[in-house]
Protein backbone atom coordinates (compact mmCIF):
# COMPACT_ATOMS: atom_id res chain seq x y z
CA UNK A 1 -15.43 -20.01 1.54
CA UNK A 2 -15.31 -21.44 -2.23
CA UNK A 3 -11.72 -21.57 -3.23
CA UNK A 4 -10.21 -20.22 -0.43
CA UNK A 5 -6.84 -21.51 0.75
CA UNK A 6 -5.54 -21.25 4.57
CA UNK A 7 -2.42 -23.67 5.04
CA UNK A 8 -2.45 -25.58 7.89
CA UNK A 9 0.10 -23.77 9.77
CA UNK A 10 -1.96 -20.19 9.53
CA UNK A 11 -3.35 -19.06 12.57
CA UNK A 12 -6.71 -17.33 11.77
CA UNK A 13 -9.09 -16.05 14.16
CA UNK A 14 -12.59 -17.29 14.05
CA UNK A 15 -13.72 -13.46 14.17
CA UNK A 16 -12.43 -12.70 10.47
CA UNK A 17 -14.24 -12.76 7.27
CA UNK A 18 -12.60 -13.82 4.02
CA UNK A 19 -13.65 -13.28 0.42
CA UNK A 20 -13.93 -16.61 -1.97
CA UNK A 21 -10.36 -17.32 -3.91
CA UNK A 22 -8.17 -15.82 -0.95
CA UNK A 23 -5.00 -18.08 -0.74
CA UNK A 24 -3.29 -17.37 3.13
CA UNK A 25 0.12 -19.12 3.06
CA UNK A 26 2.48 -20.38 5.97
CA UNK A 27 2.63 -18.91 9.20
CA UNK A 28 0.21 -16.24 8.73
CA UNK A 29 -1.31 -14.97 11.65
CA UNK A 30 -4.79 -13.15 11.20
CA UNK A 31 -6.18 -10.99 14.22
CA UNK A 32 -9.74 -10.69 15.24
CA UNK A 33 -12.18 -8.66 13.13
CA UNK A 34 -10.01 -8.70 10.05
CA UNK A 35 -11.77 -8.36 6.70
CA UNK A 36 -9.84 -9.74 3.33
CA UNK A 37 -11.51 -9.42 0.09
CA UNK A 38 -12.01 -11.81 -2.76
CA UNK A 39 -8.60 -13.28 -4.66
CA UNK A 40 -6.07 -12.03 -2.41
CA UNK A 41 -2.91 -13.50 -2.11
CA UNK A 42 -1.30 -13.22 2.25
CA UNK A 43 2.69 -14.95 1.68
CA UNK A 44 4.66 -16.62 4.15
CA UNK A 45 4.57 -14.99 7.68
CA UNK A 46 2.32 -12.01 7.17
CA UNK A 47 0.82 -10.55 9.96
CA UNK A 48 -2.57 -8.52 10.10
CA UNK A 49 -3.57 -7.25 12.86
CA UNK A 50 -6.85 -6.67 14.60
CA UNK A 51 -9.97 -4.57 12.19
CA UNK A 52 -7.48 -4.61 9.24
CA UNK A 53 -9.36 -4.11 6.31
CA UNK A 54 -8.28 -5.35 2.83
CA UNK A 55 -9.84 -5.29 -0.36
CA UNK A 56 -9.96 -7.55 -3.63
CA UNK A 57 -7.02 -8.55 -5.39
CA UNK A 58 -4.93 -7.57 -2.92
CA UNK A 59 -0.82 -9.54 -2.58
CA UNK A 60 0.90 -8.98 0.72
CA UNK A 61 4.37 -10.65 0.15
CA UNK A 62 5.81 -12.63 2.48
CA UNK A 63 6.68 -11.30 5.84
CA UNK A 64 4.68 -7.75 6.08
CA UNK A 65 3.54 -6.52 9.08
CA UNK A 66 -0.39 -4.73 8.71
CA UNK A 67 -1.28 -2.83 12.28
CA UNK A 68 -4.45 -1.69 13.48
CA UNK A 69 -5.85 0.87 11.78
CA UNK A 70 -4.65 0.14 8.18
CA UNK A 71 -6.73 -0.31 5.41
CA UNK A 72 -5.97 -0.68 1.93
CA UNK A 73 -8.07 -0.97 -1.03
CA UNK A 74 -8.18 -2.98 -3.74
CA UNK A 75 -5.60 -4.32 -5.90
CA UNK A 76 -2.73 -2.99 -4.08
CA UNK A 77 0.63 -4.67 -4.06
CA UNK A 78 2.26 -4.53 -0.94
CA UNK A 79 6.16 -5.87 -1.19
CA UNK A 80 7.88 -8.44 0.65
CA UNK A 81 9.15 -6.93 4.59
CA UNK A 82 7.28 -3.92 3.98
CA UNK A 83 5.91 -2.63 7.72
CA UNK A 84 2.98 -0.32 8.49
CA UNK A 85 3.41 1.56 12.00
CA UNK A 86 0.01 2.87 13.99
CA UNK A 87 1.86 5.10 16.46
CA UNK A 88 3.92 8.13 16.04
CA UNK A 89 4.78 8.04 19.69
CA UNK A 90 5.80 4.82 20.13
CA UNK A 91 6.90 3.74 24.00
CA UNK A 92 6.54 0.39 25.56
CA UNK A 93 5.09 2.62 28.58
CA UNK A 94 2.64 5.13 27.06
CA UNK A 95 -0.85 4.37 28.32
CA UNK A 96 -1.92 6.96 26.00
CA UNK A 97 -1.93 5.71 22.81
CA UNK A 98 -3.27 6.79 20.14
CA UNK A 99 -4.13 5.18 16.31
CA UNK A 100 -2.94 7.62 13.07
CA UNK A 101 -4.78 5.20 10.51
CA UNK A 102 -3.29 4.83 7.36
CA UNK A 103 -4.84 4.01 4.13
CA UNK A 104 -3.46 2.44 0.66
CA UNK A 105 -5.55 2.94 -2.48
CA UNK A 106 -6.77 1.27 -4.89
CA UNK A 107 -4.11 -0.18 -7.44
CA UNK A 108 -1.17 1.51 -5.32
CA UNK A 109 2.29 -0.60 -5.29
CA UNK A 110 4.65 -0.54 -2.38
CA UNK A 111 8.36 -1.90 -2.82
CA UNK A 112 10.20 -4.41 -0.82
CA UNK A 113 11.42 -3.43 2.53
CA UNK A 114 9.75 0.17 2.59
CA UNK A 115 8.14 1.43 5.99
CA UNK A 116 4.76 3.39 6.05
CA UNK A 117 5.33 5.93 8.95
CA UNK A 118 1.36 6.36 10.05
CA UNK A 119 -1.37 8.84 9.14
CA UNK A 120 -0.18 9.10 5.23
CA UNK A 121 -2.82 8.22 2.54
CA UNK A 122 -1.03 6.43 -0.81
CA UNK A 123 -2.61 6.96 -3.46
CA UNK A 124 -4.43 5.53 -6.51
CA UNK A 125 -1.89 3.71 -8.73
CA UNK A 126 1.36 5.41 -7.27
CA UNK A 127 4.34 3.27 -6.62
CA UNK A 128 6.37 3.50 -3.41
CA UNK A 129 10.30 2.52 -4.41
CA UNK A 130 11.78 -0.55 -2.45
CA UNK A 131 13.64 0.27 1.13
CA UNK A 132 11.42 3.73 0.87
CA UNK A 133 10.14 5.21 4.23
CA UNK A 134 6.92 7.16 3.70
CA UNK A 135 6.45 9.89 5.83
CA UNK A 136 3.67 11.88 3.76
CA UNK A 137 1.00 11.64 1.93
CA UNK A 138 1.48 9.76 -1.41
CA UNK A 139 -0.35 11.13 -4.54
CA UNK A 140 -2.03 9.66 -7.06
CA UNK A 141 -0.09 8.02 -9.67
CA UNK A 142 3.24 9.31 -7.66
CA UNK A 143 6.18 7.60 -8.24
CA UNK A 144 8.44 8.20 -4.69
CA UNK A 145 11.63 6.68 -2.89
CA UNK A 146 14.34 7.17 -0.70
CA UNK A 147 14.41 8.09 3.10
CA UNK A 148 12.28 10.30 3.69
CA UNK A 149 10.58 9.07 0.61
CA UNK A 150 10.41 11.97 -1.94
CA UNK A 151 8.27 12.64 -5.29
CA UNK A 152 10.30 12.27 -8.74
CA UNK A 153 8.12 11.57 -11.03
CA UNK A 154 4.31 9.77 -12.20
CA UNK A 155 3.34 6.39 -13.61
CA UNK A 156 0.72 4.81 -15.44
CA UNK A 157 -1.79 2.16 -14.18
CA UNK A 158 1.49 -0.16 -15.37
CA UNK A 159 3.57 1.30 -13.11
CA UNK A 160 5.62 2.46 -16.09
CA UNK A 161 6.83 5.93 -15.24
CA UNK A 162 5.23 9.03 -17.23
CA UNK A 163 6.50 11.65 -19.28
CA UNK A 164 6.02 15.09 -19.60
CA UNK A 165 4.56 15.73 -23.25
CA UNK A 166 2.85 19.38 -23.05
CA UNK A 167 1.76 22.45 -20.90
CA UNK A 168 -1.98 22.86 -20.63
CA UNK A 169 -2.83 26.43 -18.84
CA UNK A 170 -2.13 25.51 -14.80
CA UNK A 171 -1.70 21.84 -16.01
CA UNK A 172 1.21 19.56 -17.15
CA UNK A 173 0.25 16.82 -19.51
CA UNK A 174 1.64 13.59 -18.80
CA UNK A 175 2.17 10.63 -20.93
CA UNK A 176 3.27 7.05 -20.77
CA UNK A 177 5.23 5.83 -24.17
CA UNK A 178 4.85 2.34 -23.49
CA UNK A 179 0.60 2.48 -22.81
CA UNK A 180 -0.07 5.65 -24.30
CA UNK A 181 -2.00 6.87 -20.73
CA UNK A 182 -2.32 10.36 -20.02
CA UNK A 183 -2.58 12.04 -16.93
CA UNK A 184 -2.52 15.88 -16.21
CA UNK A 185 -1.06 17.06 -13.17
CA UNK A 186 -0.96 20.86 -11.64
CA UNK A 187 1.97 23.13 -12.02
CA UNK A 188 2.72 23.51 -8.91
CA UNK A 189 2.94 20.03 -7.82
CA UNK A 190 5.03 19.04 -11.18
CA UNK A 191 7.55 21.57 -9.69
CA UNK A 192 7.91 19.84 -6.43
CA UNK A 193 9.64 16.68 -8.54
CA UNK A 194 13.07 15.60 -6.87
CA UNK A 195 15.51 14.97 -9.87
């Protein structure tokens, strides 16, 4: 694995593949058929769990918890204490348990502390507000917080948040000032922003 880091305190199964420039810091624990992509960055006392998939360019801040049946694409951000569930039924009893995957995609950023209640999809380039606790789906380029987490606005591949420069027939052009990227985004889901 050319340039890849494990410290010597991570506990990595031998059943896990992991792309060249990875760098897995202390106390990282790595479950069995895990795949990490190229140039990822796992901090201090993550935890993946078993058939995790990750993709390139991926940085899991220290202390995040990634459960079976999470994948996540590539470059996503995923903040520090941020926790992914599996279950929506969760009892220490249940023998019948069963896995809502969840998926994060490409270029998506998740703030510190949020929780990602199961079965949502996040997606490309939106940004999840710290302490947030996603319950739906995320779209892309969605800017969304709170608990539940709610929509308020759009951002750019920056993460700079958009504004709304023009109608378009069914469409609402937005723009970011700082980049100059334009998006267009239906009507109807423009209306369901949460001021």
């Amino acid at each position: 694995m050319k340039n890849t880091y494990i410290h010597p305190t991570a506990e990595i199964s031998d059943k896990t593949e992991i792309g060249e420039g990875t760098k897995i810091w202390h106390w990282v624990q790595v479950r069995e058929n895990v795949l990490i992509g190229k140039d990822c960055i796992l901090g201090k006392s993550v935890y993946v769990d078993f058939d995790v998939r990750i993709g390139d360019g991926v940085k899991i801040q220290n202390f995040v918890s990634v459960y079976h049946g999470v994948t996540i694409e590539d470059d996503v951000f995923v903040g520090p204490a941020t926790t992914f569930t599996n279950d929506l039924y969760p009892r220490a009893f249940n023998p019948d348990f069963r896995l809502y995957p969840t998926k994060v995609k490409k270029g998506a950023s998740i703030g510190a502390n949020s929780t990602i209640i199961c079965g949502v999809t996040i997606g490309r380039y939106a940004m999840v507000g710290a302490g947030s606790v996603v319950t739906d789906d995320v779209l892309d380029h969605a800017l969304v917080y709170g608990n539940p987490a709610k929509l308020v606005g759009f951002v750019c591949k920056r993460g700079r948040k958009m504004k709304k420069e023009k109608e378009i027939d069914n469409t609402i052009l937005m723009k970011c000032i700082e980049c100059g990227e334009e998006i267009q985004i239906p009507k109807e889901i423009y209306s369901m922003i949460k001021e």
